[in-house]
PDB file of N, CA and C in Angstrom:
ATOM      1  N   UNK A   1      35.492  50.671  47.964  1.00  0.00           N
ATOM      2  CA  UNK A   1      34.445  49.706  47.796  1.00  0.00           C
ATOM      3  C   UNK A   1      34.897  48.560  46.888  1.00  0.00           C
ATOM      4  N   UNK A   2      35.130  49.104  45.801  1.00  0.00           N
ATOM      5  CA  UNK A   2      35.825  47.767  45.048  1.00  0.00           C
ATOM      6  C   UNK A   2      36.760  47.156  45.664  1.00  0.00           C
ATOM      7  N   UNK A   3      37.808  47.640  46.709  1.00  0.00           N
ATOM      8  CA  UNK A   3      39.120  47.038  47.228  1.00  0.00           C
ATOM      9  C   UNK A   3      38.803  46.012  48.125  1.00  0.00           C
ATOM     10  N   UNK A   4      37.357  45.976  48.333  1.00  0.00           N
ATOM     11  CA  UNK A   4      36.407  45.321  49.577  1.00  0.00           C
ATOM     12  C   UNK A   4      36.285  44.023  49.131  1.00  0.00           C
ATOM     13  N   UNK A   5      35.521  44.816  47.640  1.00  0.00           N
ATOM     14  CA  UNK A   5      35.174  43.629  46.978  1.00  0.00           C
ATOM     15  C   UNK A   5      35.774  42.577  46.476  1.00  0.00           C
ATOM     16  N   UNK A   6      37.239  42.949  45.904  1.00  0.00           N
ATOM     17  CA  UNK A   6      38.371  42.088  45.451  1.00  0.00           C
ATOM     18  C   UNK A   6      38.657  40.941  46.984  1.00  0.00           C
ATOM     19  N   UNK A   7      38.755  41.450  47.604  1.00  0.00           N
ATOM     20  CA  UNK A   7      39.387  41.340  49.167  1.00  0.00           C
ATOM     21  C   UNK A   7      37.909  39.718  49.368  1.00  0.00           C
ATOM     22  N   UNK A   8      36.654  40.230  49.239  1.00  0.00           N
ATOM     23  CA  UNK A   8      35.948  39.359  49.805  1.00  0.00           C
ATOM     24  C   UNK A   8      35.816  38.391  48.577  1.00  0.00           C
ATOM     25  N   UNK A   9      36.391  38.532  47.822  1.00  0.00           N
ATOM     26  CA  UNK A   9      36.187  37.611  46.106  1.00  0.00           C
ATOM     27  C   UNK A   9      37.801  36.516  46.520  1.00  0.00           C
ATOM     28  N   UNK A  10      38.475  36.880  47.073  1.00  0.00           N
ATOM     29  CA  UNK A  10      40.004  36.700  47.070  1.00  0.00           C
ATOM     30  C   UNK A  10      39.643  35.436  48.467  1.00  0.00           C
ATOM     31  N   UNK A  11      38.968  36.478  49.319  1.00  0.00           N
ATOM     32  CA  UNK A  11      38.783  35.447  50.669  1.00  0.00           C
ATOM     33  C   UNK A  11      37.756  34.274  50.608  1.00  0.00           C
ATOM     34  N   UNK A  12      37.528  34.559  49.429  1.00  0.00           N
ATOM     35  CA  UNK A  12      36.233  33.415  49.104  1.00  0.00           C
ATOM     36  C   UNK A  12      36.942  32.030  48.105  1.00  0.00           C
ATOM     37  N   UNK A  13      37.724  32.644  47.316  1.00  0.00           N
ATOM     38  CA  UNK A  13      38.188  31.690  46.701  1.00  0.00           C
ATOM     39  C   UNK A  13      39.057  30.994  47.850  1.00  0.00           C
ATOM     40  N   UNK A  14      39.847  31.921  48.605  1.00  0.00           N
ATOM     41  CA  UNK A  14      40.635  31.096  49.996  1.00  0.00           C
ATOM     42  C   UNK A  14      40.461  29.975  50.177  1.00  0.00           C
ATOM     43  N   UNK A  15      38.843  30.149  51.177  1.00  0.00           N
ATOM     44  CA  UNK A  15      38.396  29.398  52.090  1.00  0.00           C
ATOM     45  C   UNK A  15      37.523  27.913  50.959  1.00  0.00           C
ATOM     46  N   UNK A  16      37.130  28.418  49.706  1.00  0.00           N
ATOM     47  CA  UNK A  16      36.795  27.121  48.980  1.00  0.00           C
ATOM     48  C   UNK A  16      37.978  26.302  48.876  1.00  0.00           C
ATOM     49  N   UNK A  17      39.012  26.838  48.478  1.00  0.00           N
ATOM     50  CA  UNK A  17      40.478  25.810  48.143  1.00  0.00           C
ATOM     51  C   UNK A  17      40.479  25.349  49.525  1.00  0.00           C
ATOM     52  N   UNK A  18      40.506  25.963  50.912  1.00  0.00           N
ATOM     53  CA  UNK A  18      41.025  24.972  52.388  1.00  0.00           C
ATOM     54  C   UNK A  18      39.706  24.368  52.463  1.00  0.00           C
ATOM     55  N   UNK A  19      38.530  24.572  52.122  1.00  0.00           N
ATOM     56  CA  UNK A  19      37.492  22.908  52.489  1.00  0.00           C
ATOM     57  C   UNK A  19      38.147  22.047  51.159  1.00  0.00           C
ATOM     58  N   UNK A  20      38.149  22.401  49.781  1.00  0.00           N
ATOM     59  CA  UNK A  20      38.318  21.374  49.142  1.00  0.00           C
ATOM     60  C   UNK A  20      39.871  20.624  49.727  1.00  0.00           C
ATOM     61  N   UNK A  21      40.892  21.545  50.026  1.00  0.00           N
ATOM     62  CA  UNK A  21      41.851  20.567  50.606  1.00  0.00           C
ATOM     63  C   UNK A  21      41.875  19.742  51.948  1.00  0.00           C
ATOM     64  N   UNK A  22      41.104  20.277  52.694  1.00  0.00           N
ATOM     65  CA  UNK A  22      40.608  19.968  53.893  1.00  0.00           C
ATOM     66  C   UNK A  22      39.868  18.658  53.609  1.00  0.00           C
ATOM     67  N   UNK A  23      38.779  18.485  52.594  1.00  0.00           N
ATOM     68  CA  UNK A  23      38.428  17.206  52.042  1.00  0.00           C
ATOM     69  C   UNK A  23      39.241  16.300  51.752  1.00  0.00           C
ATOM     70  N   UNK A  24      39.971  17.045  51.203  1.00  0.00           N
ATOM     71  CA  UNK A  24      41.063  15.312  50.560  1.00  0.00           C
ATOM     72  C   UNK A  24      41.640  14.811  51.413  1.00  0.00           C
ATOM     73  N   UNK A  25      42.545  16.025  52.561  1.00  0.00           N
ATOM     74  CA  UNK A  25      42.829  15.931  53.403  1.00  0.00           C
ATOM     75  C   UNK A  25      42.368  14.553  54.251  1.00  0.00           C
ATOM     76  N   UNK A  26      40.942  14.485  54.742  1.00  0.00           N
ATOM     77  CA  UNK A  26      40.343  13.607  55.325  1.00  0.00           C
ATOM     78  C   UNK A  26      39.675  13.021  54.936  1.00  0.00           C
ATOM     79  N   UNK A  27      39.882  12.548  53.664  1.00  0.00           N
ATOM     80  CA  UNK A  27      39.615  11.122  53.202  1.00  0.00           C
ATOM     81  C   UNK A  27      41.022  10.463  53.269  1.00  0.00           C
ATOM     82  N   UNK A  28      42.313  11.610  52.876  1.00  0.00           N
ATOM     83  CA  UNK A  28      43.435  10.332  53.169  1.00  0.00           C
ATOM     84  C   UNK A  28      43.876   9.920  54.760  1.00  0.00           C
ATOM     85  N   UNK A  29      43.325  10.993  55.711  1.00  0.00           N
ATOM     86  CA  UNK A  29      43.528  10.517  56.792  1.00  0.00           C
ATOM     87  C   UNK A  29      42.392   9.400  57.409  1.00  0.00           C
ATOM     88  N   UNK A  30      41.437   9.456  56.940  1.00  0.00           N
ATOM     89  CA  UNK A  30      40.357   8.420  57.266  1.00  0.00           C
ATOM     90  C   UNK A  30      41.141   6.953  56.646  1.00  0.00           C
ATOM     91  N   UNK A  31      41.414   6.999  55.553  1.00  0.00           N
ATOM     92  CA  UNK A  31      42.284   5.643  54.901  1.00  0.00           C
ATOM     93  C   UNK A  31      43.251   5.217  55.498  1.00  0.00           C
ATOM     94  N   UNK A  32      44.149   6.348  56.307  1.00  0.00           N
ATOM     95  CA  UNK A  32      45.552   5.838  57.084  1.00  0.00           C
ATOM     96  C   UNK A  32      45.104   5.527  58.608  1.00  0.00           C
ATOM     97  N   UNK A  33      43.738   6.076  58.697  1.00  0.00           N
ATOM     98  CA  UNK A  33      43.077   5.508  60.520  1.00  0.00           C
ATOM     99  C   UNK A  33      42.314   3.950  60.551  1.00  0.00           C
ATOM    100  N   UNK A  34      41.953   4.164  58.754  1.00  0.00           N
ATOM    101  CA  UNK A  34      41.291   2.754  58.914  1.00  0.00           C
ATOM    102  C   UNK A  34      42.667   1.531  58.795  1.00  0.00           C
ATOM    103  N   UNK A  35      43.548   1.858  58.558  1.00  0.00           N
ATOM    104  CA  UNK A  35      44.692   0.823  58.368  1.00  0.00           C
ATOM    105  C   UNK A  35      45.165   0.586  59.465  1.00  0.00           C
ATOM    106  N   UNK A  36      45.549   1.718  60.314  1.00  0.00           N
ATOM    107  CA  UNK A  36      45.962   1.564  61.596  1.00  0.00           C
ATOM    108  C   UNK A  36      45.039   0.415  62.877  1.00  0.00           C
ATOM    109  N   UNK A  37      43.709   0.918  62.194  1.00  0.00           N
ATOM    110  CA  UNK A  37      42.678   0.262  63.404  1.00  0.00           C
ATOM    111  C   UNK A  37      42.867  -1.400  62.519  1.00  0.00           C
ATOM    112  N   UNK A  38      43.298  -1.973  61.746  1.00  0.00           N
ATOM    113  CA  UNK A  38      43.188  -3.158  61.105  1.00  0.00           C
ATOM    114  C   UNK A  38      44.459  -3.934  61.449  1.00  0.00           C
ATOM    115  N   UNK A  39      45.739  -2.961  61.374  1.00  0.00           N
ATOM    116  CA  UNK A  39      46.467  -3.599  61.742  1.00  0.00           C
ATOM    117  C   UNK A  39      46.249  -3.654  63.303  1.00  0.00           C
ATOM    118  N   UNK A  40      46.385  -2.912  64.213  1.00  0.00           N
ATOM    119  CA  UNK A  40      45.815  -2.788  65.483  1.00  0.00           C
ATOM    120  C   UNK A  40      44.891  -3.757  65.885  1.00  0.00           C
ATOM    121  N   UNK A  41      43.840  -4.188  65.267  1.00  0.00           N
ATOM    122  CA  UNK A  41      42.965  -5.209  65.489  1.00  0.00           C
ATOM    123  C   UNK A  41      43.772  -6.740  64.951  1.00  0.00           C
ATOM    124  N   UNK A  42      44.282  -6.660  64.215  1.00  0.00           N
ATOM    125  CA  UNK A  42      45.362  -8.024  63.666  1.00  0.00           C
ATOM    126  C   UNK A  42      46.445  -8.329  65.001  1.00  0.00           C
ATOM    127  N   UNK A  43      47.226  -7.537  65.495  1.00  0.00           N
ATOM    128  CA  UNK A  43      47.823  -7.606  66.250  1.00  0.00           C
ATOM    129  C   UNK A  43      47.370  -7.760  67.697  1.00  0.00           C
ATOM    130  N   UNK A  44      46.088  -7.800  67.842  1.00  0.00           N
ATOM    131  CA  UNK A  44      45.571  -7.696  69.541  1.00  0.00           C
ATOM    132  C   UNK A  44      45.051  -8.957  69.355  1.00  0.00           C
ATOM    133  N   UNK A  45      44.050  -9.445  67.454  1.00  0.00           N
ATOM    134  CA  UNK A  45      44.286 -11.319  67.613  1.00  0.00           C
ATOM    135  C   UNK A  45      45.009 -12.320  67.668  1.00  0.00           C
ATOM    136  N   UNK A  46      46.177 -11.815  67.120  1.00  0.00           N
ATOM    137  CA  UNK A  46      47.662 -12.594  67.423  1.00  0.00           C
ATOM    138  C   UNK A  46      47.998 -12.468  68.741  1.00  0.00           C
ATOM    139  N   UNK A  47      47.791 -11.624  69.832  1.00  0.00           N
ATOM    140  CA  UNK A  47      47.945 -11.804  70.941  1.00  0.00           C
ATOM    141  C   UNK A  47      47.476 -13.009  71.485  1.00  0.00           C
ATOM    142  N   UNK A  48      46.245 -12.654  71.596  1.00  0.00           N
ATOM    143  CA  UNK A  48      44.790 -13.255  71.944  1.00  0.00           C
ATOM    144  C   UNK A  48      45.188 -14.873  71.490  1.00  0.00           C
ATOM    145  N   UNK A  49      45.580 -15.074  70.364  1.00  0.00           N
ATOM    146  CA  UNK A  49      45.531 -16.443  70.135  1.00  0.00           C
ATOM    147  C   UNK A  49      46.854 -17.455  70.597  1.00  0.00           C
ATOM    148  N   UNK A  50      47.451 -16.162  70.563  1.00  0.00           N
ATOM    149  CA  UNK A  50      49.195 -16.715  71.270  1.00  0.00           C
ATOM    150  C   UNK A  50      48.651 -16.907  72.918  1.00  0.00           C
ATOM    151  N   UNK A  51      48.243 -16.206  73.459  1.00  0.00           N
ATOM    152  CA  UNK A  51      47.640 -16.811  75.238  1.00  0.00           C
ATOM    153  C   UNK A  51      46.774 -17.552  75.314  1.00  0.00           C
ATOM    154  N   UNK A  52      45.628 -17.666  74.375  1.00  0.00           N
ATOM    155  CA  UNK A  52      44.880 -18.902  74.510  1.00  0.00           C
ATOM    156  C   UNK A  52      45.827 -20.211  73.940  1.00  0.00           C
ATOM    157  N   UNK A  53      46.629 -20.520  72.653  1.00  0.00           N
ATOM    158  CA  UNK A  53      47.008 -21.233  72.137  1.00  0.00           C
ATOM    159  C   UNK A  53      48.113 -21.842  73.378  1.00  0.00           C
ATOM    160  N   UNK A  54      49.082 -21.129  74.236  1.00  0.00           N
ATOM    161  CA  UNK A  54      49.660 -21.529  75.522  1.00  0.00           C
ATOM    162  C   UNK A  54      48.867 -22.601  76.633  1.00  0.00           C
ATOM    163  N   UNK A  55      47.822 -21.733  76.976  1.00  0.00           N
ATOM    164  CA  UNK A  55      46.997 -22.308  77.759  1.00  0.00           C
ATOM    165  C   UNK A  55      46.548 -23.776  77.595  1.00  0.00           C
ATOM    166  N   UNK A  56      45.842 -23.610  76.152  1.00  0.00           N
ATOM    167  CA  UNK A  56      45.532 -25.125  76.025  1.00  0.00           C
ATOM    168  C   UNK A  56      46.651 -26.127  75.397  1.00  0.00           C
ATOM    169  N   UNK A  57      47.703 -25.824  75.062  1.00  0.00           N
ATOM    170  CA  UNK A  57      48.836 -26.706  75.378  1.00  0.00           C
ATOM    171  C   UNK A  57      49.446 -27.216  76.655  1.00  0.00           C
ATOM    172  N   UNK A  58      49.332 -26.201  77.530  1.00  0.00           N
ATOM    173  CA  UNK A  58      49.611 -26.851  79.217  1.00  0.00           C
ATOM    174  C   UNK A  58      48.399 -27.482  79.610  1.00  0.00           C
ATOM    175  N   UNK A  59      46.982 -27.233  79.344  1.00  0.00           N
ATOM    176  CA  UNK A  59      46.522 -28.106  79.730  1.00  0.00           C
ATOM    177  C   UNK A  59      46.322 -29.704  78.907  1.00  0.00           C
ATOM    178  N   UNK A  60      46.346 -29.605  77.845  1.00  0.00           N
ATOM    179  CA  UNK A  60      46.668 -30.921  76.572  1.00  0.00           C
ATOM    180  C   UNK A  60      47.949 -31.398  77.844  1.00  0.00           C
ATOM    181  N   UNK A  61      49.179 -30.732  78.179  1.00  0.00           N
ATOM    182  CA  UNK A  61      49.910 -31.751  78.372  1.00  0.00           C
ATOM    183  C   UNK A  61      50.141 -32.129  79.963  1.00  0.00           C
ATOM    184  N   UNK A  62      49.184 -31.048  80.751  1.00  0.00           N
ATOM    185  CA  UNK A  62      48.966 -31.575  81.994  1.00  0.00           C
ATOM    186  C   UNK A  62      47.574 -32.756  81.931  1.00  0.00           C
ATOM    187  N   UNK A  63      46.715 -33.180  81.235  1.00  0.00           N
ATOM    188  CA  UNK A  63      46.133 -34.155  80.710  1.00  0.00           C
ATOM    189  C   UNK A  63      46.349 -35.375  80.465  1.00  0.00           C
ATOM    190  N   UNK A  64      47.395 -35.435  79.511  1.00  0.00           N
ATOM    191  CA  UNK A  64      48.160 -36.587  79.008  1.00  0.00           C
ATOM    192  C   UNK A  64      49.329 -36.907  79.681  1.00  0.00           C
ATOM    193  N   UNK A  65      49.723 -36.835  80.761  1.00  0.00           N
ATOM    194  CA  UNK A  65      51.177 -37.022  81.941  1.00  0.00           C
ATOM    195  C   UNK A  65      50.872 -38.920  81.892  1.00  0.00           C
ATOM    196  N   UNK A  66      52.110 -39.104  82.324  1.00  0.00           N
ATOM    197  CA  UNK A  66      52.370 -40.515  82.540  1.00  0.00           C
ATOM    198  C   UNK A  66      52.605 -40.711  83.899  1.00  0.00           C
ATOM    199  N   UNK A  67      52.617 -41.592  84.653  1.00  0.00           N
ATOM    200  CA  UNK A  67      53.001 -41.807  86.052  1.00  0.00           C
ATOM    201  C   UNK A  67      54.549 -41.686  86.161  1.00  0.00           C
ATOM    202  N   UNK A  68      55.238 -41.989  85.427  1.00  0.00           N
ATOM    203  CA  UNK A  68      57.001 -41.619  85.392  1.00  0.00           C
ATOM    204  C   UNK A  68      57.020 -40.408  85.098  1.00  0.00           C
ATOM    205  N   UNK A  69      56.305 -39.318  85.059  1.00  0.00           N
ATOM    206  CA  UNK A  69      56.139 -38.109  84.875  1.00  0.00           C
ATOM    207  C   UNK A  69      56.850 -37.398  85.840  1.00  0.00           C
ATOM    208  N   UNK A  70      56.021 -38.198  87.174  1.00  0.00           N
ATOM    209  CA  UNK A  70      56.558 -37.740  88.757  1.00  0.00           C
ATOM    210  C   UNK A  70      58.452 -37.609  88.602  1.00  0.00           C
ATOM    211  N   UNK A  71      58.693 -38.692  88.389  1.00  0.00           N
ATOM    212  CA  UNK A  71      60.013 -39.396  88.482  1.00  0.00           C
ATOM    213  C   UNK A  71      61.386 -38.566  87.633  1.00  0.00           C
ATOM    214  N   UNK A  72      60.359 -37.910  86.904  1.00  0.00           N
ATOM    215  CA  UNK A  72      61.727 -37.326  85.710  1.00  0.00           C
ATOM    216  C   UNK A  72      62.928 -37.094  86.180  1.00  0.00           C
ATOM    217  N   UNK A  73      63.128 -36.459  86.996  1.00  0.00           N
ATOM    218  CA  UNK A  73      64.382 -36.040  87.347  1.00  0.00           C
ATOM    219  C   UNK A  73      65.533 -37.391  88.306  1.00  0.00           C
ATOM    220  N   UNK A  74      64.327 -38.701  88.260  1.00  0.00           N
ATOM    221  CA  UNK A  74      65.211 -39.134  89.387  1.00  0.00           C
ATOM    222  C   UNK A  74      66.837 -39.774  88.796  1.00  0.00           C
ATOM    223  N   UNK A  75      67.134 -39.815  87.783  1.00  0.00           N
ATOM    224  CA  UNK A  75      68.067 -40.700  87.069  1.00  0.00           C
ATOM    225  C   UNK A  75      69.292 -39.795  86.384  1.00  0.00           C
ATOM    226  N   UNK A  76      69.158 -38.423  87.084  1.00  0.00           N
ATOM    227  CA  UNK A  76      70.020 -37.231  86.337  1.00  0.00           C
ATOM    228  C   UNK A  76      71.679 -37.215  87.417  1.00  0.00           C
ATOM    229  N   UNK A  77      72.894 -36.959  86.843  1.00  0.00           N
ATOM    230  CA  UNK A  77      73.703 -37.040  86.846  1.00  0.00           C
ATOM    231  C   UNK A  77      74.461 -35.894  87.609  1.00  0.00           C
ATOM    232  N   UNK A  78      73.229 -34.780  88.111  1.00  0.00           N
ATOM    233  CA  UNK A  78      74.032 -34.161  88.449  1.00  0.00           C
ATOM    234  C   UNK A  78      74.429 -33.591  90.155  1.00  0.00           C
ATOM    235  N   UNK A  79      75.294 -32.560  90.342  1.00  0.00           N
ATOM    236  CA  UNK A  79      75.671 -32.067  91.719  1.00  0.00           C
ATOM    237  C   UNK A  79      74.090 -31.247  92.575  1.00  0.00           C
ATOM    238  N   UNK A  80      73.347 -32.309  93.214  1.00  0.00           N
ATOM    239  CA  UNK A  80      72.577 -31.181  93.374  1.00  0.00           C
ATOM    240  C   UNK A  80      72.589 -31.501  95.086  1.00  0.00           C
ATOM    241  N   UNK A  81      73.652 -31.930  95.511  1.00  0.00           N
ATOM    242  CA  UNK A  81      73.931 -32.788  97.089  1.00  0.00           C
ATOM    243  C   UNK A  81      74.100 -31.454  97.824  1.00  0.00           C
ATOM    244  N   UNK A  82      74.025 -31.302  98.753  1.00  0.00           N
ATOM    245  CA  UNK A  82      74.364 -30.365  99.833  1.00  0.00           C
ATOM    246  C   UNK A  82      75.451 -31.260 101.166  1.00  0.00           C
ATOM    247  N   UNK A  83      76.384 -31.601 100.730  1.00  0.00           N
ATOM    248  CA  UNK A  83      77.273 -32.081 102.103  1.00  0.00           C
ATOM    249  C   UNK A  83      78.089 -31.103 102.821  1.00  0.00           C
ATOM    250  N   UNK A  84      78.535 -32.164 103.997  1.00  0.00           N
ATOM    251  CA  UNK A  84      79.414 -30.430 104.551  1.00  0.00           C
ATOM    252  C   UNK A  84      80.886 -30.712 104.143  1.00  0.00           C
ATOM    253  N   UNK A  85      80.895 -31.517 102.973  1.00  0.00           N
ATOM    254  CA  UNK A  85      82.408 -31.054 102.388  1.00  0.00           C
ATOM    255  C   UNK A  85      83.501 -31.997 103.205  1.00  0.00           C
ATOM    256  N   UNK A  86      83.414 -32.888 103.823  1.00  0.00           N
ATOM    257  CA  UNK A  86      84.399 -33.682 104.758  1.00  0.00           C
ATOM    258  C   UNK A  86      85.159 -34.816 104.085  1.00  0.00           C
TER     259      UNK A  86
END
């Protein structure tokens, strides 16, 4: 009877030490999930602003074109002939 008793005094102190560590436990994992979801959320607005920020630069500079715009290439120097070599 006493060996019971030690036994359920022993298993009691156990299980208080694994909730109290179990607590700390998950408060430091709650702190390392909330960092993750922050950086995670930082990084999906840097996306976000890098594809919008693209977008409205092609359209800013499909907007502002010049009529020699067409022409760019006509004054370039290089091999772009197709002959038959004769």
């Amino acid at each position: 009877m006493m060996q019971a008793m030690k036994l359920f005094q022993s298993l009691r102190k156990l299980e208080e030490e694994l909730e109290e560590a179990a607590s700390m436990g998950s408060h430091e994992t709650r702190k390392v999930l909330r960092n993750i979801g922050w950086v995670s959320a930082g990084i999906t607005v840097l996306a976000l602003s890098v594809v919008v920020g693209r977008e409205l630069r092609q359209r800013y500079k499909f907007n502002h074109r010049t009529p020699y715009d067409a022409y760019a290439h006509a004054g370039d120097q290089g091999h772009d002939e197709c002959g038959v070599g004769i």
